[in-house]
N, C-alpha and C. Protein backbone atom coordinates (compact mmCIF):
# COMPACT_ATOMS: atom_id res chain seq x y z
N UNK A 1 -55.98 42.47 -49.99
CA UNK A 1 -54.88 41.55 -50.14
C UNK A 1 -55.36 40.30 -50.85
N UNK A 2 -54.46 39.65 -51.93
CA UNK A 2 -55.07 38.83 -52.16
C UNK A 2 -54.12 37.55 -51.70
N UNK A 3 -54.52 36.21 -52.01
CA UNK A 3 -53.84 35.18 -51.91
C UNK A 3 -53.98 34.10 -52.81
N UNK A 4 -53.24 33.65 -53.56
CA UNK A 4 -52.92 32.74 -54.44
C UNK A 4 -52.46 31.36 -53.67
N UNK A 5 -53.49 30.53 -54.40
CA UNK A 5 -53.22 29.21 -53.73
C UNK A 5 -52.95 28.22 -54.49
N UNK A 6 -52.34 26.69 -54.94
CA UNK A 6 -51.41 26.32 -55.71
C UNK A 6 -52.10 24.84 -54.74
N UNK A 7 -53.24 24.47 -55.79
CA UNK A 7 -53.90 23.18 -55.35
C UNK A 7 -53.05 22.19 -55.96
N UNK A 8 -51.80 22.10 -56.45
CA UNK A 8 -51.27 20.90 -56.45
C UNK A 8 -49.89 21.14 -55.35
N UNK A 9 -50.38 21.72 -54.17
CA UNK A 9 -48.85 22.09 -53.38
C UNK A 9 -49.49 20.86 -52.87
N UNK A 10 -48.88 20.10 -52.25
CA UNK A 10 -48.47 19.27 -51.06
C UNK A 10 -48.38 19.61 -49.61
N UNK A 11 -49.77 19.18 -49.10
CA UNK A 11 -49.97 19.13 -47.87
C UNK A 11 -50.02 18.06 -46.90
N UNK A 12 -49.10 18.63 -45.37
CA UNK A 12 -49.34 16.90 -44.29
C UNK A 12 -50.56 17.66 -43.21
N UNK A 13 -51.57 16.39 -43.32
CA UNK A 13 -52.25 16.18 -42.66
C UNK A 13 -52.62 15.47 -41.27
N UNK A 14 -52.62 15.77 -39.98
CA UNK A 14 -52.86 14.93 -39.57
C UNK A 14 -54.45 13.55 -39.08
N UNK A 15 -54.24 12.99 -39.53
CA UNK A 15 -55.83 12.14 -39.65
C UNK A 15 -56.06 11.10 -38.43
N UNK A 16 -57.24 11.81 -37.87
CA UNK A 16 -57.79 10.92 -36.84
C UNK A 16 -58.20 9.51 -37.12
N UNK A 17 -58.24 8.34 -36.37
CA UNK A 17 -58.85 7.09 -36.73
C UNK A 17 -60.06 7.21 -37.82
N UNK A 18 -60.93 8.07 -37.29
CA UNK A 18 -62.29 8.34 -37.84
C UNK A 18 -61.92 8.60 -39.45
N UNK A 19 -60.88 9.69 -39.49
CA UNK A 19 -60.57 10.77 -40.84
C UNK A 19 -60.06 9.18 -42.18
N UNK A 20 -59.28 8.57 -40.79
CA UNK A 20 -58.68 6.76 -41.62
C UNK A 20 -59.53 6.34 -42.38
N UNK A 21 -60.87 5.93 -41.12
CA UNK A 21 -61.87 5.41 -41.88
C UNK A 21 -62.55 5.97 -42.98
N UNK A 22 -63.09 7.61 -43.32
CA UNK A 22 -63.29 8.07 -44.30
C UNK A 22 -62.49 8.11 -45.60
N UNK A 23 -61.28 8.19 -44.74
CA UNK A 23 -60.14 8.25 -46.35
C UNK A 23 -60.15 6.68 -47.27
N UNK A 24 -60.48 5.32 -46.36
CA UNK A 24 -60.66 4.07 -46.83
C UNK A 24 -62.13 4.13 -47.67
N UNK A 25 -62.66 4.42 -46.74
CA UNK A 25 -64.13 4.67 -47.66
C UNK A 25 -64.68 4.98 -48.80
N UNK A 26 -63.67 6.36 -48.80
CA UNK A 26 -63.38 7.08 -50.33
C UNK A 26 -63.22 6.45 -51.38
N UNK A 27 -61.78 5.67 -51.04
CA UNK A 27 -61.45 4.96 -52.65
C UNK A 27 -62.53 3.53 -52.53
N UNK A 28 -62.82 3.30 -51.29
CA UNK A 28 -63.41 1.43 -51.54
C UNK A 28 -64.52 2.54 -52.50
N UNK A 29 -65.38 3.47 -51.96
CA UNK A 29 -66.39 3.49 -53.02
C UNK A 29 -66.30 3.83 -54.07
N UNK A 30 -64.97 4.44 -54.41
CA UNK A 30 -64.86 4.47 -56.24
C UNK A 30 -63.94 3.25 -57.08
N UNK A 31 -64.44 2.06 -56.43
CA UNK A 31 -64.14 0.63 -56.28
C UNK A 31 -62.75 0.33 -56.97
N UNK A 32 -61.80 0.66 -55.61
CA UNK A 32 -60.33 0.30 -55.77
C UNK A 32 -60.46 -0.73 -54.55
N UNK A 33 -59.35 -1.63 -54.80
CA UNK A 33 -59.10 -2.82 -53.83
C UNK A 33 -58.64 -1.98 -52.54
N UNK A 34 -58.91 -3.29 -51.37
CA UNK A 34 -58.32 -2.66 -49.84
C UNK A 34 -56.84 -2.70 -50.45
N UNK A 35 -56.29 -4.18 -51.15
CA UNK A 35 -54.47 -3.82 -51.62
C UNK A 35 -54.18 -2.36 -52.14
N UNK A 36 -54.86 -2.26 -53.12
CA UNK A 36 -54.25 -0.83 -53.85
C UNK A 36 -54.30 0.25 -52.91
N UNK A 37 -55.14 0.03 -52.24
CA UNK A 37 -55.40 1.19 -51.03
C UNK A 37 -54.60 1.48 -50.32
N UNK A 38 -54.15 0.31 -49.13
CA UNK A 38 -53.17 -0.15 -48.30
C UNK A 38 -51.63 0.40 -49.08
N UNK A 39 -51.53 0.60 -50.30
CA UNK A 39 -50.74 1.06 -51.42
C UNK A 39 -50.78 2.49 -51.37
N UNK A 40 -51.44 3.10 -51.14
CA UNK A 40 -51.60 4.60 -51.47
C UNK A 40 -51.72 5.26 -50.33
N UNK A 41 -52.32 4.77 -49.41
CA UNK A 41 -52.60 5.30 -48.26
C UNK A 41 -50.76 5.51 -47.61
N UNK A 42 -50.12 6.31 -47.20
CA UNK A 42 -49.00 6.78 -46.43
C UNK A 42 -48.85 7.16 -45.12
N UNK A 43 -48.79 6.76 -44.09
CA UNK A 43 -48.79 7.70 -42.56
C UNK A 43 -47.50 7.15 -42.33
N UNK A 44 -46.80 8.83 -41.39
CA UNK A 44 -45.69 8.67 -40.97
C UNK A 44 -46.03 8.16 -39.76
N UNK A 45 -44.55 7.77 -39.23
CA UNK A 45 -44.80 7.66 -37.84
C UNK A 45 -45.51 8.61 -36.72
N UNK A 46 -45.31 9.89 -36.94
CA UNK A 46 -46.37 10.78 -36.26
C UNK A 46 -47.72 11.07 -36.63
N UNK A 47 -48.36 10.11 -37.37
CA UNK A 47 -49.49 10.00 -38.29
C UNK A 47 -49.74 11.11 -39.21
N UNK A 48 -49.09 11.18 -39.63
CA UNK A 48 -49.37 12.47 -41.09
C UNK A 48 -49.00 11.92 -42.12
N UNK A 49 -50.66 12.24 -43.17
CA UNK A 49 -50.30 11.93 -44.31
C UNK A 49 -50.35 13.00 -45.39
N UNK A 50 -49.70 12.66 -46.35
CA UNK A 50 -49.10 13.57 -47.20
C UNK A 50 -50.75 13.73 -48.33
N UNK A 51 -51.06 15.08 -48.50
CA UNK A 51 -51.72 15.05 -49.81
C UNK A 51 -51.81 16.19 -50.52
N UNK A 52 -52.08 15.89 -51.88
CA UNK A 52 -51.83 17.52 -52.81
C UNK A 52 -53.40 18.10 -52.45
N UNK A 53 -53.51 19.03 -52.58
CA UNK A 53 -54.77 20.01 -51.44
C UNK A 53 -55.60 19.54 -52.63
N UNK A 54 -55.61 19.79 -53.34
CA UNK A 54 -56.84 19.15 -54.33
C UNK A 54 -57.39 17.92 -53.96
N UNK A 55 -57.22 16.85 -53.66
CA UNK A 55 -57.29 15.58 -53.25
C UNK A 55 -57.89 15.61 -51.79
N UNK A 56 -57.13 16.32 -51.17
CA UNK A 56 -57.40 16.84 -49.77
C UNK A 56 -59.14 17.31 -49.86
N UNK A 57 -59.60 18.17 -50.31
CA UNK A 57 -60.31 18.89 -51.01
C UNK A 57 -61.77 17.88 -51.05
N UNK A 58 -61.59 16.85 -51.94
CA UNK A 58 -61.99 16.42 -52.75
C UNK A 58 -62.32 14.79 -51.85
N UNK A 59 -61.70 14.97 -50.80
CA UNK A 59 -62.12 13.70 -49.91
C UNK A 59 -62.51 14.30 -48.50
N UNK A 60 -62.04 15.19 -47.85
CA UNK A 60 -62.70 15.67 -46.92
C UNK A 60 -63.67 17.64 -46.80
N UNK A 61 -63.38 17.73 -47.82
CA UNK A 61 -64.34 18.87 -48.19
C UNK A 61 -65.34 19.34 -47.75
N UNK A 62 -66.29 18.11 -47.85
CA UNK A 62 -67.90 18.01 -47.84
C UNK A 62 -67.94 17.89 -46.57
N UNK A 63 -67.37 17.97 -45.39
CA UNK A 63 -67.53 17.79 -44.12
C UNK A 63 -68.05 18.86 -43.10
N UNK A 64 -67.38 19.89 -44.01
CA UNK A 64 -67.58 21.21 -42.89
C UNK A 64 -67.13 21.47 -41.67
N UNK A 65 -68.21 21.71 -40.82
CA UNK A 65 -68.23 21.70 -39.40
C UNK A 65 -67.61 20.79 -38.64
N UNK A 66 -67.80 19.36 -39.15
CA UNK A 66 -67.49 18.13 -38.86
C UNK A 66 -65.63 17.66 -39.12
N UNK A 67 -65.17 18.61 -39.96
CA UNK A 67 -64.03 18.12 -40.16
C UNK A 67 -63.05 18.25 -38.97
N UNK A 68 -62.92 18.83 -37.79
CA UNK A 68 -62.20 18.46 -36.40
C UNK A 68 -62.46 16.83 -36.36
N UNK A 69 -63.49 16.14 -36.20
CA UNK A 69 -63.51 14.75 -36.20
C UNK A 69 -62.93 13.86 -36.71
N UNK A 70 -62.28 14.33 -37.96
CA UNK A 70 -61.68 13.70 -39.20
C UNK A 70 -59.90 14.09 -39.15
N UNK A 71 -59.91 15.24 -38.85
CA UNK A 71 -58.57 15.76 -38.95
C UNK A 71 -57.98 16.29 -37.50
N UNK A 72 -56.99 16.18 -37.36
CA UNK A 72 -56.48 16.71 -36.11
C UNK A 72 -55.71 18.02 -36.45
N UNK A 73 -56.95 19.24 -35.97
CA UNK A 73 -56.66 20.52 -35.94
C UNK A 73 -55.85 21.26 -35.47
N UNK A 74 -55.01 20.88 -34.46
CA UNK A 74 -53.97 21.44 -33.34
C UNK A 74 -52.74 21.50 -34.10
């Protein structure tokens, strides 16, 4: 079977405090302002934020094992 996946679909995430702090981290180190940030960054009221899986990808990826800490798996 195969499966086709569509890295610009739009995915909600839910992000732990911790996952916050990494997602801030991200852009401060590819040196965007905390404003622009505070700008981009989105959480609903049930804390989910919206991202296209590529992006997703591409900021919490490298985590592995570790990504329960970052993301709320349930």
């Amino acid at each position: 079977m195969q499966v086709k996946i569509n890295l610009n679909e739009t995915i909600k995430v839910k992000l732990t405090p911790k996952g916050i702090d990494h997602y801030f981290n991200y852009y401060r180190d590819i040196n965007l302002s905390r404003e622009l940030f505070n700008n981009t960054i989105k959480i609903d009221n049930e804390c989910y934020t919206d991202f296209q899986f590529h992006s997703f990808i591409d900021i919490f990826g490298g985590l592995g094992m570790q990504l329960n800490e970052y993301v709320d798996l349930n």
